[in-house]
Protein backbone atom coordinates (compact mmCIF):
# COMPACT_ATOMS: atom_id res chain seq x y z
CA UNK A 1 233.76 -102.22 -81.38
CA UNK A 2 233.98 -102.07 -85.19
CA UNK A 3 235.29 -98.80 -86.62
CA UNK A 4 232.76 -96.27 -87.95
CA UNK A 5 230.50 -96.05 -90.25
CA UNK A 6 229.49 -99.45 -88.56
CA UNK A 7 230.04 -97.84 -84.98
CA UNK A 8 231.22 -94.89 -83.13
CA UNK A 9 234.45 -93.92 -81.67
CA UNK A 10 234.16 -93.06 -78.28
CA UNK A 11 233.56 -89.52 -77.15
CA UNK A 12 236.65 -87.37 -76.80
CA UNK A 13 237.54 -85.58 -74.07
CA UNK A 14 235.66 -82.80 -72.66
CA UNK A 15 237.33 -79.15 -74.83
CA UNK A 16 238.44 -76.75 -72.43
CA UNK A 17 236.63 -74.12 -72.09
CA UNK A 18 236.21 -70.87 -73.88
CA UNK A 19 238.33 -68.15 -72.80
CA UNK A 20 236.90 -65.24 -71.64
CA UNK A 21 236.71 -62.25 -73.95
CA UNK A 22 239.84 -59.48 -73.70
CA UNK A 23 238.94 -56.56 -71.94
CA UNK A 24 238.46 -53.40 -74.03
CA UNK A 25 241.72 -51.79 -75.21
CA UNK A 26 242.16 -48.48 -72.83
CA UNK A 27 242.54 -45.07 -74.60
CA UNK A 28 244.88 -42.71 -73.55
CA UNK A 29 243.93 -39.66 -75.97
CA UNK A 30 240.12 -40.00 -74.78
CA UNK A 31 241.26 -39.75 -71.01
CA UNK A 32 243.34 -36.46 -72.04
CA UNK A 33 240.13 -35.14 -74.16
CA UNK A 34 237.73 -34.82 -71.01
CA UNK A 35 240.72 -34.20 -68.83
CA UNK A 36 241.49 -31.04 -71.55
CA UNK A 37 237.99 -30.30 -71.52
CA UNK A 38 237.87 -28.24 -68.46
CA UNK A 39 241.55 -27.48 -68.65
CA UNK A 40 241.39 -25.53 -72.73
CA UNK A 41 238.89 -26.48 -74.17
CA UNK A 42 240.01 -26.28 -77.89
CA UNK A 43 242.54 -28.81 -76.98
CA UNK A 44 239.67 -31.01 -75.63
CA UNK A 45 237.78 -30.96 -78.25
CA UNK A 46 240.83 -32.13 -80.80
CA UNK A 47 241.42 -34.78 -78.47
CA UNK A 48 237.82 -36.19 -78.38
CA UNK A 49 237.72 -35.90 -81.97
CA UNK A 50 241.18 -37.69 -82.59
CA UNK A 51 240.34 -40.52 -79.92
CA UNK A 52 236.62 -41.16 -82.17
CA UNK A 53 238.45 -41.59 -85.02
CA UNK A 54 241.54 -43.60 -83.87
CA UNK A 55 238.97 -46.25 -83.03
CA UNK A 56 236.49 -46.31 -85.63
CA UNK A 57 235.28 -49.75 -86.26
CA UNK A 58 237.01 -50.57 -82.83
CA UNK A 59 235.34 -50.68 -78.99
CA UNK A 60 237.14 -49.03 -76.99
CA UNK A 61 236.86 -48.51 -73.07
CA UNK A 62 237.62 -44.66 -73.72
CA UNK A 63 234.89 -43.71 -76.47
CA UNK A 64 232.36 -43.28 -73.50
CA UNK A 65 234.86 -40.90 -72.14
CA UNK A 66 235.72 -39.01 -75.42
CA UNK A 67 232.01 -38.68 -75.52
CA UNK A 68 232.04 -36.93 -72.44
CA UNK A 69 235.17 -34.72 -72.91
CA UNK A 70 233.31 -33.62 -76.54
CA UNK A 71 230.32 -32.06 -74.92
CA UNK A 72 232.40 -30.85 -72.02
CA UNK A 73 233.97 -28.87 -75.08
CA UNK A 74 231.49 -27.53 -76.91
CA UNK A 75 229.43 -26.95 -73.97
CA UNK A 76 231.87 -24.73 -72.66
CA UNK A 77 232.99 -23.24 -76.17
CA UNK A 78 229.28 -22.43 -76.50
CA UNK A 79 229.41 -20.78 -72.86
CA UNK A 80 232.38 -18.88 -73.73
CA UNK A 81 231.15 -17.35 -77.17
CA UNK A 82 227.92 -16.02 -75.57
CA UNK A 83 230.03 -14.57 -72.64
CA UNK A 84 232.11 -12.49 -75.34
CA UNK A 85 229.03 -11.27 -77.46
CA UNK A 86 227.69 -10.11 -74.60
CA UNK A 87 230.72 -8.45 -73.30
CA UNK A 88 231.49 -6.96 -76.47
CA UNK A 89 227.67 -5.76 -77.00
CA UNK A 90 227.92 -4.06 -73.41
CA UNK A 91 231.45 -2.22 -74.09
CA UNK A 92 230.10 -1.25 -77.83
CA UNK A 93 226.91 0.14 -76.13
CA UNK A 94 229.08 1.87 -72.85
CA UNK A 95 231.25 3.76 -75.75
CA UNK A 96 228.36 4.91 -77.46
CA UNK A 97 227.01 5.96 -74.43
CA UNK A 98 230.26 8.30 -73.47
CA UNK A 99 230.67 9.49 -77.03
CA UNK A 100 226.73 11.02 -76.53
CA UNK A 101 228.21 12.22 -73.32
CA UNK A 102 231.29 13.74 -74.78
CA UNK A 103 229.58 15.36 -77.38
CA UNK A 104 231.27 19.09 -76.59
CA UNK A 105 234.42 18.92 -74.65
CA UNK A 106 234.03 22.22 -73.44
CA UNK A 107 230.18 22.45 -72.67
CA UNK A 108 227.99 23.66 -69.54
CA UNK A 109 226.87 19.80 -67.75
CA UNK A 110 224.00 17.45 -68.59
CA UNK A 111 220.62 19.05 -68.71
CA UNK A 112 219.14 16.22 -65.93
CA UNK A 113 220.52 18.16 -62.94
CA UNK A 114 218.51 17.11 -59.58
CA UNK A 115 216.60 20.72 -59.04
CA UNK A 116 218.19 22.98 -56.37
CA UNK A 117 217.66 26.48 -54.64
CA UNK A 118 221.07 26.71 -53.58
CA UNK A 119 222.96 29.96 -54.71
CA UNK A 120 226.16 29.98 -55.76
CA UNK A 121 228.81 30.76 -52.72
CA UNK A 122 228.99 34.53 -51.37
CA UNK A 123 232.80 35.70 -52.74
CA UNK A 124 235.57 35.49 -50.16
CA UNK A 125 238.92 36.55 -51.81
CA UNK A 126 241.54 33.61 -51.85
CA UNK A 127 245.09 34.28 -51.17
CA UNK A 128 247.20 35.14 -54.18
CA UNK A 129 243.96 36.20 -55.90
CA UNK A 130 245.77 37.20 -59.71
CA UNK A 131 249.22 36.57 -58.45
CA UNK A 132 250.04 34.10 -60.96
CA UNK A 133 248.10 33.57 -63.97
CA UNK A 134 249.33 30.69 -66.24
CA UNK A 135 247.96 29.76 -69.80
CA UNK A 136 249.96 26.47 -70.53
CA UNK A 137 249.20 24.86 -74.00
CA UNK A 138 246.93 22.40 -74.57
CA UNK A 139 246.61 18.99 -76.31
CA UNK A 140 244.58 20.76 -79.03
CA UNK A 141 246.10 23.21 -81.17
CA UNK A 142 244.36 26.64 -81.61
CA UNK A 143 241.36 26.70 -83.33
CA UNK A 144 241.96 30.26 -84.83
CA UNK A 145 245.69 32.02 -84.21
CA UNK A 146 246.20 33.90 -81.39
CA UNK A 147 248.80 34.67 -78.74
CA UNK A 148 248.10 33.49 -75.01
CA UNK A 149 247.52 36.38 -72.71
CA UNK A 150 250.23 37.77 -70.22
CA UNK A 151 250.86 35.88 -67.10
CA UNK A 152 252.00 36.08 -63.89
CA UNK A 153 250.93 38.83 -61.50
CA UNK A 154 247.55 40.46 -62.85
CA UNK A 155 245.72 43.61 -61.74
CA UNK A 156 242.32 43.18 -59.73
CA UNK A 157 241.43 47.09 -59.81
CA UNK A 158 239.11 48.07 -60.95
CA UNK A 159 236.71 45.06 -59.90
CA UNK A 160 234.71 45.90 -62.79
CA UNK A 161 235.44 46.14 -66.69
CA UNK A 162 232.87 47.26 -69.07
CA UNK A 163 232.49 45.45 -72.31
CA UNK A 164 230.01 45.13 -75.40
CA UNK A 165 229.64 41.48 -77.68
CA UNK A 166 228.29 42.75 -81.05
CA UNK A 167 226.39 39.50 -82.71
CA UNK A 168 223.44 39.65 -85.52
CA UNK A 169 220.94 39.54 -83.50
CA UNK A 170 222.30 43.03 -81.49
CA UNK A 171 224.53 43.95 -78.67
CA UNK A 172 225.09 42.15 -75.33
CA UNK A 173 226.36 44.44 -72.77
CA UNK A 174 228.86 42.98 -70.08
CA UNK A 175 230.26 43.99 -66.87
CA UNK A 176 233.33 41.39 -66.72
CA UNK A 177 234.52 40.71 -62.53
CA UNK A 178 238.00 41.30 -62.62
CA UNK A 179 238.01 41.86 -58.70
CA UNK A 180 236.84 37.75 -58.30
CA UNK A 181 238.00 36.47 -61.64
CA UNK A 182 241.01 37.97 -62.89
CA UNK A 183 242.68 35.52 -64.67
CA UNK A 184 239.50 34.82 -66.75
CA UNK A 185 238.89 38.01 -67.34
CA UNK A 186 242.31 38.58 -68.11
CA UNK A 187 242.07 36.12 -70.53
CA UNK A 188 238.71 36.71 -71.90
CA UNK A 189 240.20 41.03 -72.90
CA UNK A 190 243.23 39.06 -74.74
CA UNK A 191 241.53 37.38 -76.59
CA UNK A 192 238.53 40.04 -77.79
CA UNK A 193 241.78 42.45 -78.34
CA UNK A 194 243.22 39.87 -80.99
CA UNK A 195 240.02 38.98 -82.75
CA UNK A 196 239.84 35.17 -81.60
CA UNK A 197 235.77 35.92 -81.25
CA UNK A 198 235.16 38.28 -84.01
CA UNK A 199 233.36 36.13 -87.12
CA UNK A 200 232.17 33.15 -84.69
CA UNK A 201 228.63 31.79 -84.20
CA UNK A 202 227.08 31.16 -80.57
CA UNK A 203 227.02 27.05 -81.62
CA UNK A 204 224.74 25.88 -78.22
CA UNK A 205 221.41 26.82 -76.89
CA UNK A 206 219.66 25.08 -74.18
CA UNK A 207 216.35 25.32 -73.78
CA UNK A 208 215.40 22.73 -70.72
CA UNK A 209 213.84 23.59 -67.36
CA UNK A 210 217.41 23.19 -65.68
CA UNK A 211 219.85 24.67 -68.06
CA UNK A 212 219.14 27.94 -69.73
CA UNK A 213 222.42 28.96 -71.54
CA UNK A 214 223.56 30.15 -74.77
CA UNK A 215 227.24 29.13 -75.67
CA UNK A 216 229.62 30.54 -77.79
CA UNK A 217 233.59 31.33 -78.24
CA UNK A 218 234.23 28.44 -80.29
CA UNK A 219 235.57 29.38 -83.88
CA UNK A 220 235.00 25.82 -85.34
CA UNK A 221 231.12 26.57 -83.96
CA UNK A 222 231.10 22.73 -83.16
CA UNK A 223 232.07 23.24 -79.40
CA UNK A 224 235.54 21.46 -79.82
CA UNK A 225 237.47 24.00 -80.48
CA UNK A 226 239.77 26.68 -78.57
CA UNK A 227 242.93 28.76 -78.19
CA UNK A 228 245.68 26.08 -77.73
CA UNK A 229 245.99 26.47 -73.96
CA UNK A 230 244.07 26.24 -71.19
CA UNK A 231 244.37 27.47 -67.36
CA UNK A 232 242.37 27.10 -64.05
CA UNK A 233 238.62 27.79 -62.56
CA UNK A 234 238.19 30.83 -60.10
CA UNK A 235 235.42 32.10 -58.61
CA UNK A 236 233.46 29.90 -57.07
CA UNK A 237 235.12 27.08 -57.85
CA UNK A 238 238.19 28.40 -55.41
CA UNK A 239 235.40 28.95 -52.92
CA UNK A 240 235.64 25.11 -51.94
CA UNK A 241 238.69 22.96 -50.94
CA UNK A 242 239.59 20.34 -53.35
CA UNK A 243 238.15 17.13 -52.05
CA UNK A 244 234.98 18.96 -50.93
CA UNK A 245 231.87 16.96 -51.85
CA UNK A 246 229.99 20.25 -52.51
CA UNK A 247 232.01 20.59 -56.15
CA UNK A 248 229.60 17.73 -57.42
CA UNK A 249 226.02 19.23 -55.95
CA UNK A 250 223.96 21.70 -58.29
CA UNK A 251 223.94 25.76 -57.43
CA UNK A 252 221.88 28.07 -58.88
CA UNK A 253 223.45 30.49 -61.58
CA UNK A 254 221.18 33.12 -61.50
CA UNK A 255 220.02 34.72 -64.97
CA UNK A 256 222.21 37.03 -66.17
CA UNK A 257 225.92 35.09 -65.20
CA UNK A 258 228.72 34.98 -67.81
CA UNK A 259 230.66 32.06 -66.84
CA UNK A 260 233.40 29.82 -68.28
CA UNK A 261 232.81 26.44 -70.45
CA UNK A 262 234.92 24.05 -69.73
CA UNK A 263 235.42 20.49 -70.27
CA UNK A 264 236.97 19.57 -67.12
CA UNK A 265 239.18 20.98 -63.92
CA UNK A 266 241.71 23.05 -65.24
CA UNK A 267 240.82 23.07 -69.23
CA UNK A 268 239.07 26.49 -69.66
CA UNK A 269 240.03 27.86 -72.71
CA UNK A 270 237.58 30.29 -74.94
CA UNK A 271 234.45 29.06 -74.89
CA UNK A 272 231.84 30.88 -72.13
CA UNK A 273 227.94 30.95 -71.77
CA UNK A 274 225.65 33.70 -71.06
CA UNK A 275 222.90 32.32 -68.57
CA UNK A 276 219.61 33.42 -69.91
CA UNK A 277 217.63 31.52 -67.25
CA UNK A 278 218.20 30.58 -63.60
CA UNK A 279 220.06 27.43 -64.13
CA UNK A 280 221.04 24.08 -62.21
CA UNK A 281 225.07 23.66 -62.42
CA UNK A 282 227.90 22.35 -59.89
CA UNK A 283 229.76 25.42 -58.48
CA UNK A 284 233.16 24.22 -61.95
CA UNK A 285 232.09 26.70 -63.93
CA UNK A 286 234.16 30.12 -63.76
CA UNK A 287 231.75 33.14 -63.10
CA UNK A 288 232.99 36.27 -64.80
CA UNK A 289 230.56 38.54 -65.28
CA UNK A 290 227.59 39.78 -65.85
CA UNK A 291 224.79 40.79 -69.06
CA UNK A 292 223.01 43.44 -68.41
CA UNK A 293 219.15 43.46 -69.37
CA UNK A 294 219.37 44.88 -72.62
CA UNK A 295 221.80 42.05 -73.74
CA UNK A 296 219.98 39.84 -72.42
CA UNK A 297 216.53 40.59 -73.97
CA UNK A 298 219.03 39.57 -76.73
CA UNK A 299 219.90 36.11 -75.97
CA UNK A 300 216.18 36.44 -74.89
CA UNK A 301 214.95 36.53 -78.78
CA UNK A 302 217.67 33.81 -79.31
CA UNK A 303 216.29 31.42 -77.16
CA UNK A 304 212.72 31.88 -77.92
CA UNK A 305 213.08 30.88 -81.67
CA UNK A 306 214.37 27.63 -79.96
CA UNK A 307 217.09 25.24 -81.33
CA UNK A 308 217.52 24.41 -84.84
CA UNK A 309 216.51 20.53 -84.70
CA UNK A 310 214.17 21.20 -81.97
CA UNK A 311 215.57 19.66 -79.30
CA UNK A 312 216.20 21.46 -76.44
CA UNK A 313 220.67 21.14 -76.77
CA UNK A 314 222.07 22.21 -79.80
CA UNK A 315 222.68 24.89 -82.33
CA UNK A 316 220.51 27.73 -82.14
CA UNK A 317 217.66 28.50 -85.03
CA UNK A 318 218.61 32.00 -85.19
CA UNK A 319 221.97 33.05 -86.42
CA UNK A 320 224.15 34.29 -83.34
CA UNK A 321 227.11 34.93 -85.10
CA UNK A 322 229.81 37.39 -82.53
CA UNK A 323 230.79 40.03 -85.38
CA UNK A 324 233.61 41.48 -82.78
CA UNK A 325 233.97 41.97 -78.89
CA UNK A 326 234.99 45.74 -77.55
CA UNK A 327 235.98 47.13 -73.94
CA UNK A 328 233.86 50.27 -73.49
């Protein structure tokens, strides 16, 4: 056969075939980003990111997976931001909640107090009645300067003590209980012999269909203040035992109580309310005494020109200033 261009040269062999194409390259860092993903994932997310851009340009067996591990990520960062705003919006709204609450720390109790017709416990004298009467200090530092009272062993006779509070809107008369409370009222002589009340305004009225009281003893007249110690509830809170559930249900303290503010057990200091109105209170609150009906067609007049932002807890509208406390 004549060589080309006059012929052709026989076919060559057959060419081996193609090989097949190389499987994808694996990727370790995309395996690690979805593993990471449920794991932390911040780290996930870096990963996912890192594998992406290792292999730009380049297929890779693991992009499907660094996909995956990058809305794993963010599907979970996105979980976990809205869990914290919400947990955060709950506390904020919790704190402002128990700052409303704590608004006095030595006040009478909320005025939404279930209605009740129970009176307060008949008196039954405890043993060691004014045996030891303590005044230990308190966190707070006096309000106004004053010595604590004397302690230890008080007298109980005579049950009753007479005494007048002078304020600007006229006297309140008061026959303090020294036979059931006699480390209050122990207390309560010290202090109107030093002064501590003289100059200081009645800072709370309340005016609701629960709570009728008008507050006062506080010379900072914004309810926070006191003598720099503090000592223990009597009468009636000695009536119960200490776990009894009957602490936490509503008596009735019939108009005309003086009674103890406090703002917890054991924190009465020299703050006290004058019940103006049969009100709705759990039997923590130290009875006292009582006003007789001239001073309390005092706190009467108080009350009726109502509170000074017109709410029905807060400072009164008329001035109810205490220009001294005297034993009669």
């Amino acid at each position: 056969m004549p060589p080309p261009p006059y012929g052709q040269y026989p076919p060559g062999p057959p060419g081996y075939p193609p090989y097949p194409a190389p499987p994808p390259a694996r990727n370790g860092l995309a395996i690690a980003s979805l593993v990471c993903a449920f794991l932390f994932f911040p780290l996930g997310i870096v990963l996912g990111h890192l594998s992406l851009s290792r292999n730009r340009g380049n297929r890779t067996s693991g992009d499907g997976l660094a996909i995956a591990g990058l809305v794993v990520g963010y599907a979970i960062a996105t979980l976990t931001a809205i869990a914290v705003i919400v947990t955060v919006g709950l506390g904020a709204l919790g704190i402002a909640m128990d700052a409303d609450a704590g608004r006095s720390n030595s006040a009478a109790p909320d005025t939404a107090v279930p209605r009740t017709t129970t009176p307060l416990p008949a008196f039954a004298p405890p043993a060691g009645l004014g045996a030891n009467c303590q005044y230990p200090a308190s966190t707070e530092p006096a309000s106004k300067s004053v010595n604590p009272p004397r302690t230890g062993r008080v007298p109980t006779t005579p049950a009753t003590v007479d005494a007048t509070i002078d304020t600007a809107a006229g006297a309140v008369g008061l026959t303090l209980a020294n036979g059931m409370s006699p480390c209050t009222v122990n207390n309560f002589v010290s202090l109107a012999q030093q002064g501590f009340y003289d100059a200081t305004r009645c800072h709370r009225l309340t005016t609701s269909s629960t709570l009728r009281v008008l507050q006062c003893g506080d010379p900072t007249g914004l309810g926070t203040g006191g003598p720099g110690y503090r000592f223990p509830n009597e009468y009636p809170t000695n009536q119960y035992r200490l776990a009894d559930p009957g602490l936490e249900a509503p008596v009735v303290y019939p108009r005309g109580t003086l009674a103890m503010a406090n703002g917890g057990p054991g924190t009465n200091g020299s703050q006290f309310f004058v019940v103006y109105g049969d009100s709705q209170l759990p039997p923590t609150y130290t009875v006292f005494g009582t006003v007789d009906e001239t001073g309390l067609a005092v706190v009467d007049a108080i009350a009726r020109a109502g509170v000074k932002d017109g709410s029905d807890d807060g400072a009164p509208a008329t001035d109810a200033t205490i220009t001294s406390v005297r034993l009669d």
